[in-house]
Protein backbone atom coordinates (compact mmCIF):
# COMPACT_ATOMS: atom_id res chain seq x y z
CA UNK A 1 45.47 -21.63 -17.83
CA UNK A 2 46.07 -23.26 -14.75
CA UNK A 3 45.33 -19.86 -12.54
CA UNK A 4 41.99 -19.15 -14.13
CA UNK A 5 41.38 -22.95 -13.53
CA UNK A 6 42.00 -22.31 -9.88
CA UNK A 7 40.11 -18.95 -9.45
CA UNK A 8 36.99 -21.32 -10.58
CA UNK A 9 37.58 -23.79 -8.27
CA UNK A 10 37.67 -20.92 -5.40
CA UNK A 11 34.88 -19.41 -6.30
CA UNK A 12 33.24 -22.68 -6.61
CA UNK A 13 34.21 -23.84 -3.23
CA UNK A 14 33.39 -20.19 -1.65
CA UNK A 15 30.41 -20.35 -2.66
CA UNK A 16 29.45 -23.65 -1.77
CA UNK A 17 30.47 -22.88 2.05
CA UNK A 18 28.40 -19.59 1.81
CA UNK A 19 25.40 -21.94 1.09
CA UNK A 20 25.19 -19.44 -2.22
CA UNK A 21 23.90 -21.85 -4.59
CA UNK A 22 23.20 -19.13 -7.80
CA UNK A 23 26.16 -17.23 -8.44
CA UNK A 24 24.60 -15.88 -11.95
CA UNK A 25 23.63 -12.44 -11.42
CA UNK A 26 19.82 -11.56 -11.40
CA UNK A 27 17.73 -10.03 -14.26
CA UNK A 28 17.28 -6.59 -13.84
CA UNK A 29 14.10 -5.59 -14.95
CA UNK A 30 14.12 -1.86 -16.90
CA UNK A 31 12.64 0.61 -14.57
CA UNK A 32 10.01 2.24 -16.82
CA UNK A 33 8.47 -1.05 -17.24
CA UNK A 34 7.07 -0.17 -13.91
CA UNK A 35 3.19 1.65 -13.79
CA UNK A 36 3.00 4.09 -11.07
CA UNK A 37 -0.67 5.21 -10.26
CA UNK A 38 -0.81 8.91 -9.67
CA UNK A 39 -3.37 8.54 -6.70
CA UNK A 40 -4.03 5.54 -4.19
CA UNK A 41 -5.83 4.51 -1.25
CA UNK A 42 -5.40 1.62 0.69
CA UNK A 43 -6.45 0.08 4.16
CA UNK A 44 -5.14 -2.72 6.27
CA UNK A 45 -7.95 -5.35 5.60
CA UNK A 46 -10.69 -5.79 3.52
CA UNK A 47 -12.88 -6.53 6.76
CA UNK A 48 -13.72 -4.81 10.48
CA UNK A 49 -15.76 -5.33 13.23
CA UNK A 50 -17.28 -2.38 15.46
CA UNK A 51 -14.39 -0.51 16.86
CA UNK A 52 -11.72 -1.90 14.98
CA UNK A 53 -9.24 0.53 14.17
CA UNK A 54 -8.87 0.74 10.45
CA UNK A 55 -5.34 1.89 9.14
CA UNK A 56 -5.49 3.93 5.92
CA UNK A 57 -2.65 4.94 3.57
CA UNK A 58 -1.56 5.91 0.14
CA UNK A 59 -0.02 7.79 -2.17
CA UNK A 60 -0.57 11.06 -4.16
CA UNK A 61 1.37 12.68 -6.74
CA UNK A 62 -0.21 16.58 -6.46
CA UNK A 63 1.43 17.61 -3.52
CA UNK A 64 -0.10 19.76 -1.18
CA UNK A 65 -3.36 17.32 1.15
CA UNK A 66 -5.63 15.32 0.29
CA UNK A 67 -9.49 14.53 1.75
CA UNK A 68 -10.50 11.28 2.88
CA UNK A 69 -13.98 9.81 3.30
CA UNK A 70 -15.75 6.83 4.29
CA UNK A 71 -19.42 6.43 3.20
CA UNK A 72 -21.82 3.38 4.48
CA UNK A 73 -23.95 1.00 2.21
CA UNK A 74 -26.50 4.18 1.77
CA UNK A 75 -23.65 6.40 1.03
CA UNK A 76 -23.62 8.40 3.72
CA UNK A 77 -20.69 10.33 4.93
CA UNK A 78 -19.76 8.25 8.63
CA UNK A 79 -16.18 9.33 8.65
CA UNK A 80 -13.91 12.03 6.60
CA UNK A 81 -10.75 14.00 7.16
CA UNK A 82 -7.76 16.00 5.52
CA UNK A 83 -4.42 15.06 5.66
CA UNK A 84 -1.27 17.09 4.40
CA UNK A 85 0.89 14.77 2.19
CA UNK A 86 4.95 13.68 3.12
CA UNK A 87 7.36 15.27 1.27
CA UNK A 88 7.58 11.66 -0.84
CA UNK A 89 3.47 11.98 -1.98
CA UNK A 90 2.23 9.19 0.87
CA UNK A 91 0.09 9.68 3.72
CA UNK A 92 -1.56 7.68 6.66
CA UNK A 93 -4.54 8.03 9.63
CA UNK A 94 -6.15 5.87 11.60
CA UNK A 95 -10.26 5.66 11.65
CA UNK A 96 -12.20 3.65 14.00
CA UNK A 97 -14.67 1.59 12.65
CA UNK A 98 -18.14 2.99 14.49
CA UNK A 99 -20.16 5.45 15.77
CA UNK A 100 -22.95 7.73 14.28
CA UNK A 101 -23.91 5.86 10.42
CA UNK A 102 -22.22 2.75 11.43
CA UNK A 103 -24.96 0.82 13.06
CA UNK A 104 -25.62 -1.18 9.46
CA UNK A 105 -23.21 -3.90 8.44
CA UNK A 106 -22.28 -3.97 4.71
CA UNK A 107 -19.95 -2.73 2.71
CA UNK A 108 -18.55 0.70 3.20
CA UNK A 109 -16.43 2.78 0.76
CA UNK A 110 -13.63 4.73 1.42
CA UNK A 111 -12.74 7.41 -1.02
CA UNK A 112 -9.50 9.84 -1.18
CA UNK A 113 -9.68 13.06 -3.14
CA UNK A 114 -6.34 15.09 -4.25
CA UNK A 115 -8.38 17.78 -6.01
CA UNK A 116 -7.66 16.20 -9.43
CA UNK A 117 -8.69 12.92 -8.98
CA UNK A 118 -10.61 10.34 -6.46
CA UNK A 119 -10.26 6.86 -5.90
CA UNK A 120 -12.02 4.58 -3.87
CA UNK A 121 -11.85 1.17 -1.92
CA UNK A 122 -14.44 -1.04 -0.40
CA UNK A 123 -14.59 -2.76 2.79
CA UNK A 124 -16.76 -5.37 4.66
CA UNK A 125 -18.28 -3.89 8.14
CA UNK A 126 -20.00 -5.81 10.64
CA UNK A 127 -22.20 -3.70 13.68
């Protein structure tokens, strides 16, 4: 009827003035579609210089710490430590990109271990 006419013209007039131009609702997308990786390790960029401070985080789903390493293009050990995980699984740390193994440029790889797993990353490094 004539109300139900109306109501679409408000809502068609609100939302024009709201600058909403979809008023459809989204797609939800079903949650288990969704792949969560049990363990992972990521850093800031995919590049650093000497002394660039290289941010590390990630994820683990054991609970409890886990140990991080970096190894250079011979694979020796240049950087490692162990960090207790956050109630939610994730952790963070700062490195800095240098010192004792890191006179080389190339590409280093940083590894995280939870005790069940390890996963690795690679990075650029210019001396």
């Amino acid at each position: 009827g004539i109300g139900g006419v109306a109501l679409v013209v408000i809502i068609a007039i609100a939302a024009s003035f709201s600058g909403i131009t979809n008023v459809t609702p989204d797609v939800v997308k079903n949650p288990t579609d969704t792949v969560t990786e049990s363990l992972v390790i990521q850093t800031d960029f995919t590049s650093y210089n000497n002394k660039d401070i290289i941010s590390i985080n990630g994820v683990s789903d054991t609970g409890g710490s886990v140990n991080l390493s970096i190894e250079n293009q011979k694979g020796e050990l240049v950087w490692a430590e162990q960090l207790s995980l956050k109630s939610d699984g994730r952790y963070s740390t700062l490195a800095i990109a240098g010192g004792p193994g890191w006179e080389s440029s190339g590409t280093y790889t940083i590894k995280v271990d939870n005790g069940a797993e390890t996963k690795s990353s690679t990075f650029s490094f210019t001396a």
